[in-house]
Protein backbone atom coordinates (compact mmCIF):
# COMPACT_ATOMS: atom_id res chain seq x y z
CA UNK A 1 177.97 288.90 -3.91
CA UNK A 2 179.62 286.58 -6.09
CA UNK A 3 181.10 286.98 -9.70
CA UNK A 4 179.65 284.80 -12.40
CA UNK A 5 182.53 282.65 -12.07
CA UNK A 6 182.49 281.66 -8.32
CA UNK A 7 178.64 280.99 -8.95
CA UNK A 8 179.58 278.59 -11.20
CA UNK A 9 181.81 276.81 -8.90
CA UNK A 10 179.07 277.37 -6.48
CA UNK A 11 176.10 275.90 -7.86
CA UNK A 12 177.85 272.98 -10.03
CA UNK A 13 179.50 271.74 -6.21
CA UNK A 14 175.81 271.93 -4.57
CA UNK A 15 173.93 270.51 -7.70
CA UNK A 16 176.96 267.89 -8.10
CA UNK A 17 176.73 267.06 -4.55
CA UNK A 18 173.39 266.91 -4.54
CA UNK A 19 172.93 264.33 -7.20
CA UNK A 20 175.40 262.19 -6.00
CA UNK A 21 174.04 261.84 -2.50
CA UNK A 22 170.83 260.71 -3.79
CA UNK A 23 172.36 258.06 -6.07
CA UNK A 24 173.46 256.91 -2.77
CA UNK A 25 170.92 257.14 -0.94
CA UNK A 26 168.57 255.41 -3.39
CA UNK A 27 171.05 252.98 -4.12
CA UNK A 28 171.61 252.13 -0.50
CA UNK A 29 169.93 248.27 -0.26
CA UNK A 30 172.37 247.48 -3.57
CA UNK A 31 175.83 248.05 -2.06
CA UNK A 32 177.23 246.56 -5.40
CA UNK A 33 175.63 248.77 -7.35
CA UNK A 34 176.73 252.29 -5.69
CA UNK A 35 179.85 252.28 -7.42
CA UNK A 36 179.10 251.66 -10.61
CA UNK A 37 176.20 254.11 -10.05
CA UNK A 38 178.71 257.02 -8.81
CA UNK A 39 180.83 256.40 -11.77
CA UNK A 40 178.10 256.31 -14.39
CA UNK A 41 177.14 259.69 -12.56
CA UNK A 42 180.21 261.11 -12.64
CA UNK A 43 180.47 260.63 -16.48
CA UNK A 44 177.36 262.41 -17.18
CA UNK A 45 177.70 264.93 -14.94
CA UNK A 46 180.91 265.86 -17.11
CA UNK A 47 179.01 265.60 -20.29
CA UNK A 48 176.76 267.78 -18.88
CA UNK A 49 179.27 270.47 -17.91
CA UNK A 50 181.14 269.93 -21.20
CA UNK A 51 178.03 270.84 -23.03
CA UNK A 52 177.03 273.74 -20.95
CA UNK A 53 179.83 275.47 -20.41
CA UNK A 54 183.35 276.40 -22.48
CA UNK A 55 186.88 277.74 -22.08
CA UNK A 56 187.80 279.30 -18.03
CA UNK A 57 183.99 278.69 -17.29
CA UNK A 58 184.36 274.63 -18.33
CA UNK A 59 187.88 274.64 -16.56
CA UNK A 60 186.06 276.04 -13.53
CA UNK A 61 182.91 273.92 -13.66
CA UNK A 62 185.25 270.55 -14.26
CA UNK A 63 186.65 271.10 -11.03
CA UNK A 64 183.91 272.14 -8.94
CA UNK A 65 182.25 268.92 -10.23
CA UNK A 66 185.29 266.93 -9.38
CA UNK A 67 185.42 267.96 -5.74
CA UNK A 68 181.70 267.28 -5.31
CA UNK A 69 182.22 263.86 -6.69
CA UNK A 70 185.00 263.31 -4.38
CA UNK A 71 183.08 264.74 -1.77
CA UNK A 72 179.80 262.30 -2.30
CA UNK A 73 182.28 259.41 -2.35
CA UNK A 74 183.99 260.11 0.65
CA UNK A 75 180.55 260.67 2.44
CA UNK A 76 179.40 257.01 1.02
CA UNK A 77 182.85 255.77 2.22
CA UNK A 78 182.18 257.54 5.93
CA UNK A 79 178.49 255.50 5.95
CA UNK A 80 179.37 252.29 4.06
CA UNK A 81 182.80 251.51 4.65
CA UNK A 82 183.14 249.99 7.99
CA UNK A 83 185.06 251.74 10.95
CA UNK A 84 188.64 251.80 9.41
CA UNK A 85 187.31 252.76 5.73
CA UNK A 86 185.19 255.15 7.48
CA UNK A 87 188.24 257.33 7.89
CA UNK A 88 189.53 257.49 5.16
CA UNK A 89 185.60 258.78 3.56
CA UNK A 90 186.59 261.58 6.36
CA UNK A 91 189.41 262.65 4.85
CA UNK A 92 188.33 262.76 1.31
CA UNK A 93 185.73 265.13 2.90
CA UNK A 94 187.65 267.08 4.54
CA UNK A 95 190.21 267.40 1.51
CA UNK A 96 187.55 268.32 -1.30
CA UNK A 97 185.84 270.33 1.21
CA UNK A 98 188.84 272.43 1.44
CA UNK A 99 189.93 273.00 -2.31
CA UNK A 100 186.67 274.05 -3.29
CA UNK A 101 186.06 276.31 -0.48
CA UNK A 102 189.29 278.31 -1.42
CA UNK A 103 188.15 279.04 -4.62
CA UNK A 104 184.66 280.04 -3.33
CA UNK A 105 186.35 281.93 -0.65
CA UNK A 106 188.42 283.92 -2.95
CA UNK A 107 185.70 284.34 -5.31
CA UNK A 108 183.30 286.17 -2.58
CA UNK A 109 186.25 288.15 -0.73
CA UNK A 110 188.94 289.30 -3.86
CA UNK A 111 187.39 288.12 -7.05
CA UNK A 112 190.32 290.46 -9.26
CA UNK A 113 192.35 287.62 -8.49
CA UNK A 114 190.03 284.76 -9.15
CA UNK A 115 191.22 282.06 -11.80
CA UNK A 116 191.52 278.12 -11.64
CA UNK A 117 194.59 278.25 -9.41
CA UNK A 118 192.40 279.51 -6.59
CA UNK A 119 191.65 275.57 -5.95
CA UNK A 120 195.22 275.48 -5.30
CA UNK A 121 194.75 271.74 -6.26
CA UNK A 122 197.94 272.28 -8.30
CA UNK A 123 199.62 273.90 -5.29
CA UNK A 124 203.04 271.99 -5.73
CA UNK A 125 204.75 268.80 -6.73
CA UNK A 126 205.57 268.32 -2.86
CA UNK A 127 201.88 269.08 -1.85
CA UNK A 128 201.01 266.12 -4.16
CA UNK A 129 203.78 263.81 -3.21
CA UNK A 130 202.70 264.18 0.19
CA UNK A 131 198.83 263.41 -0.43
CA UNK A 132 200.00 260.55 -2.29
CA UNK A 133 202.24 259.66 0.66
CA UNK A 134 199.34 259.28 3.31
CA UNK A 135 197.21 257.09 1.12
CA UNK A 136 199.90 254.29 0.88
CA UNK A 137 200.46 255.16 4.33
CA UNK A 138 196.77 254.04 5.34
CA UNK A 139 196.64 251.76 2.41
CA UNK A 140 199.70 249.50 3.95
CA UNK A 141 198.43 250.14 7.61
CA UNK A 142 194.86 249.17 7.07
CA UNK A 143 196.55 246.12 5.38
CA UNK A 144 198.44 245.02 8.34
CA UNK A 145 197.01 246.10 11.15
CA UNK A 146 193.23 246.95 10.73
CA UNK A 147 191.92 246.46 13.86
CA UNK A 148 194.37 248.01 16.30
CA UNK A 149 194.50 250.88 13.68
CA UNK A 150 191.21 252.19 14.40
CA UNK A 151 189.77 250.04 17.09
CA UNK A 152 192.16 251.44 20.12
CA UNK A 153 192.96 254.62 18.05
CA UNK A 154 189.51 256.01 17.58
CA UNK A 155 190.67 258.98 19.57
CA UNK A 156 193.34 260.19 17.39
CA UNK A 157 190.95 260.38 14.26
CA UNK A 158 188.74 262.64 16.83
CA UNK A 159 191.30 264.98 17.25
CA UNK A 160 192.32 265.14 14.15
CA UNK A 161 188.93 265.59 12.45
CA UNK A 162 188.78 269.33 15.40
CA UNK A 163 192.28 270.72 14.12
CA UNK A 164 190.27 269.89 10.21
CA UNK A 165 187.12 271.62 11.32
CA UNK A 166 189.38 274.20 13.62
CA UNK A 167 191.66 275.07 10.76
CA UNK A 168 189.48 275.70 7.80
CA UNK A 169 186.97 278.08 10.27
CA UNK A 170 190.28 280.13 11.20
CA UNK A 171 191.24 279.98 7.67
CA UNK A 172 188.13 280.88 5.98
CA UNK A 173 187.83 283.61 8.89
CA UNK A 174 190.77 284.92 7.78
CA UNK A 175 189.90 285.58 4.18
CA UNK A 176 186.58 287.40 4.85
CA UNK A 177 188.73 289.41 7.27
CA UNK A 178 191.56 290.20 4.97
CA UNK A 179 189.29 290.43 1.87
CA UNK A 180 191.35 292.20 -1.03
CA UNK A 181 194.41 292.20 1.13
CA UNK A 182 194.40 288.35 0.98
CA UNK A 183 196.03 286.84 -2.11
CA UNK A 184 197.28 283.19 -2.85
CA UNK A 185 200.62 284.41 -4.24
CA UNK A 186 202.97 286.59 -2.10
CA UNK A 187 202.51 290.18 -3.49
CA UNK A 188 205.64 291.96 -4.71
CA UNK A 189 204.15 295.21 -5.48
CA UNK A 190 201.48 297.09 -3.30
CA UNK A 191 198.22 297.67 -4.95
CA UNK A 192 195.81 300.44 -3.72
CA UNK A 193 193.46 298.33 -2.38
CA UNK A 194 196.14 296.42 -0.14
CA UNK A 195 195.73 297.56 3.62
CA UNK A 196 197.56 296.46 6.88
CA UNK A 197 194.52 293.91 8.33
CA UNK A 198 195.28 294.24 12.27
CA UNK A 199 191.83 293.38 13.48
CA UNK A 200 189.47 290.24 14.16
CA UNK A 201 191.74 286.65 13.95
CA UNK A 202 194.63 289.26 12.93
CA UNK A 203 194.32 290.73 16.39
CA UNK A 204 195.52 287.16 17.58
CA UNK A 205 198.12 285.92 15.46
CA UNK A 206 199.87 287.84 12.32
CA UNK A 207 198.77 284.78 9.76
CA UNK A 208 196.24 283.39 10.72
CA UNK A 209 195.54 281.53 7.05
CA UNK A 210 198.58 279.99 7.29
CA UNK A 211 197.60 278.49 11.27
CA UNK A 212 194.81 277.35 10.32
CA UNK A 213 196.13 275.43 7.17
CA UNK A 214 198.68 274.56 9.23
CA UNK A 215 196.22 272.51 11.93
CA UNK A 216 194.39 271.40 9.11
CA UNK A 217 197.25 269.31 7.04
CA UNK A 218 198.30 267.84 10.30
CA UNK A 219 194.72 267.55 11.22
CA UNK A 220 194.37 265.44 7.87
CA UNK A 221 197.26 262.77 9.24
CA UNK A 222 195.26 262.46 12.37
CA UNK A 223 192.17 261.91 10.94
CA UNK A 224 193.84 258.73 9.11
CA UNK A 225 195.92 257.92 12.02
CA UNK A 226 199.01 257.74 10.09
CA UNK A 227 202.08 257.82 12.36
CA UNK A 228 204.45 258.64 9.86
CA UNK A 229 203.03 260.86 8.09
CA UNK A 230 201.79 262.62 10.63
CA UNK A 231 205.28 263.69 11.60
CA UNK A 232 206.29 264.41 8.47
CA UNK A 233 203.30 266.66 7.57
CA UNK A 234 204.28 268.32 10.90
CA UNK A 235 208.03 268.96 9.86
CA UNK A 236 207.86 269.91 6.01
CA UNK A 237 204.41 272.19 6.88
CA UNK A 238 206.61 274.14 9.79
CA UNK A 239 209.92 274.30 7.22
CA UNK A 240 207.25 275.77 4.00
CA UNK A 241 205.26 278.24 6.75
CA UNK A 242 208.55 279.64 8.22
CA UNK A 243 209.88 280.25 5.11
CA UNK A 244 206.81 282.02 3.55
CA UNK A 245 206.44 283.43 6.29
CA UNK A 246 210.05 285.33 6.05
CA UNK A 247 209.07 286.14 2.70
CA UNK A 248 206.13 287.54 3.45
CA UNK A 249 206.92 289.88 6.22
CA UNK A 250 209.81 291.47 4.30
CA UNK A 251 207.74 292.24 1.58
CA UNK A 252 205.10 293.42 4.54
CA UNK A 253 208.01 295.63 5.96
CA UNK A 254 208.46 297.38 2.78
CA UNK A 255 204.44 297.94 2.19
CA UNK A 256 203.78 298.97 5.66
CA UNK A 257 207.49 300.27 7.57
CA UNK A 258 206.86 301.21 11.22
CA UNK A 259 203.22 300.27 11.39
CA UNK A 260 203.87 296.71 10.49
CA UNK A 261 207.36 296.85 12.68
CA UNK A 262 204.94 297.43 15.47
CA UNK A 263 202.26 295.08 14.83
CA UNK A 264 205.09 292.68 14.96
CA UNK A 265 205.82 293.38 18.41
CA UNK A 266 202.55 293.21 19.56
CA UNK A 267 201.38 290.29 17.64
CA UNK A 268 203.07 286.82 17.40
CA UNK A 269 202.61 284.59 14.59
CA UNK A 270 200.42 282.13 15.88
CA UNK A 271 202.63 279.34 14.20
CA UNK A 272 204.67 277.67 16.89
CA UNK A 273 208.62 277.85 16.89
CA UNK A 274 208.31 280.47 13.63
CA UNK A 275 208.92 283.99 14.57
CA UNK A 276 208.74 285.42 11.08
CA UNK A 277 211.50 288.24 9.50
CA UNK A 278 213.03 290.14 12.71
CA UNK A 279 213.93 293.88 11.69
CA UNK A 280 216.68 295.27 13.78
CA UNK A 281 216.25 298.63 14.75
């Protein structure tokens, strides 16, 4: 059951969404048109939620409708855009998809700890320098080489768009599994309701939120076919993940001792080349 809040970021996404896919779909004979349509849309659909709603339920509702803007766009992109735009539309997808979704998540599985920062679309300066990164990337590629881009590396965009889909379903699997015990933050002090999760996607890997957000950044890079970025999503995601992950597990040594010591042993990580905090006994 949701809290009042996560319905709000529930229903303004769907409604948003909603609205904006029929612009399009109306709209779809008048190419020229769309945009200015989308944007008109987009402005009254803030009005709309400026009027409604105020304070943390406006700062919630702003960015739901944000995401399902983003969302319709990159879907009109996907349909209208031509083969190597069409990528691109993916991502956007895939990326609003993905914010909203942790909030929503969060909001069904550990609502005590719901609040705007469950978008995580302020996650970090580097998270935003590196989204910024792979648009220039594809911005300078489609530029140069447009065809061989996406005519001979169709592939690439298909494997990218299964670690997207992959990731967020081990992800969001993860939080209903984990429930309260799943937080955004690294916990420093155990609350009651914080258990040792050792079942379901647990049962296969010791983090499984952070695999599947792993797959799906790099997934992201595929989907656009950007070579660079791709291996540099792959380096600085491994160097965040294996550091979190140290963090994590000492803290998750101290909650749990000797039950978590022998999860450890059983379990791996499920992220490759990280082995997490080794306790020497």
């Amino acid at each position: 059951m949701l809290p009042y809040h996560g319905k709000i970021g529930l229903y303004v996404f769907l409604l948003s969404v909603l609205g904006a896919t029929t612009i399009i779909s109306t709209q779809v004979t008048e190419a020229g048109n769309v945009w200015l349509w989308l944007i008109a849309y987009y402005v009254f659909v803030n009005i709309i939620v400026f009027a409604v709603f105020s304070d943390y339920a406006y700062q919630i509702a702003v960015r739901a409708a944000f995401l399902a803007w983003a969302f319709a766009v990159g879907l009109y992109i996907v349909g209208a855009g031509g083969r190597s735009w069409a990528v691109f539309g993916l991502y956007v997808c895939f990326m609003a998809f993905f914010h909203w979704s942790e909030f929503v998540t969060i909001a069904a599985t550990n609502p005590k700890t719901l609040s705007v920062d469950s978008f995580i679309l302020n996650h970090s300066a580097a998270y935003g320098i590196a989204a910024v990164a792979s648009w220039l990337e594809f911005a300078a590629e489609w530029y140069f080489f447009p065809t061989v881009k996406y005519d001979y590396f169709l592939p690439v965009t298909v494997v990218g768009t299964v670690l997207c889909v992959g990731g967020e379903l081990l992800r969001k699997t993860a939080m209903f599994t984990a429930r309260t015990s799943f937080t955004h933050v690294v916990q420093s002090v155990r609350e009651d309701d914080h258990r040792l999760v050792t079942t379901g996607v647990y049962a296969l890997c010791r983090h499984p939120s952070y695999v599947g957000w792993f797959y799906w950044s790099l997934g992201t890079q595929l989907v656009l076919v950007n070579p660079v970025c791709t291996v540099g999503y792959l380096v600085a995601s491994w160097r965040f993940f294996d550091e979190r992950v140290l963090v994590e597990e000492a803290t998750l040594l101290t909650f749990f001792g000797e039950d978590y010591y022998d999860y450890q042993q059983k379990v791996p990580t499920g992220l490759p080349g990280i082995h997490g905090y080794k306790l020497s006994k």
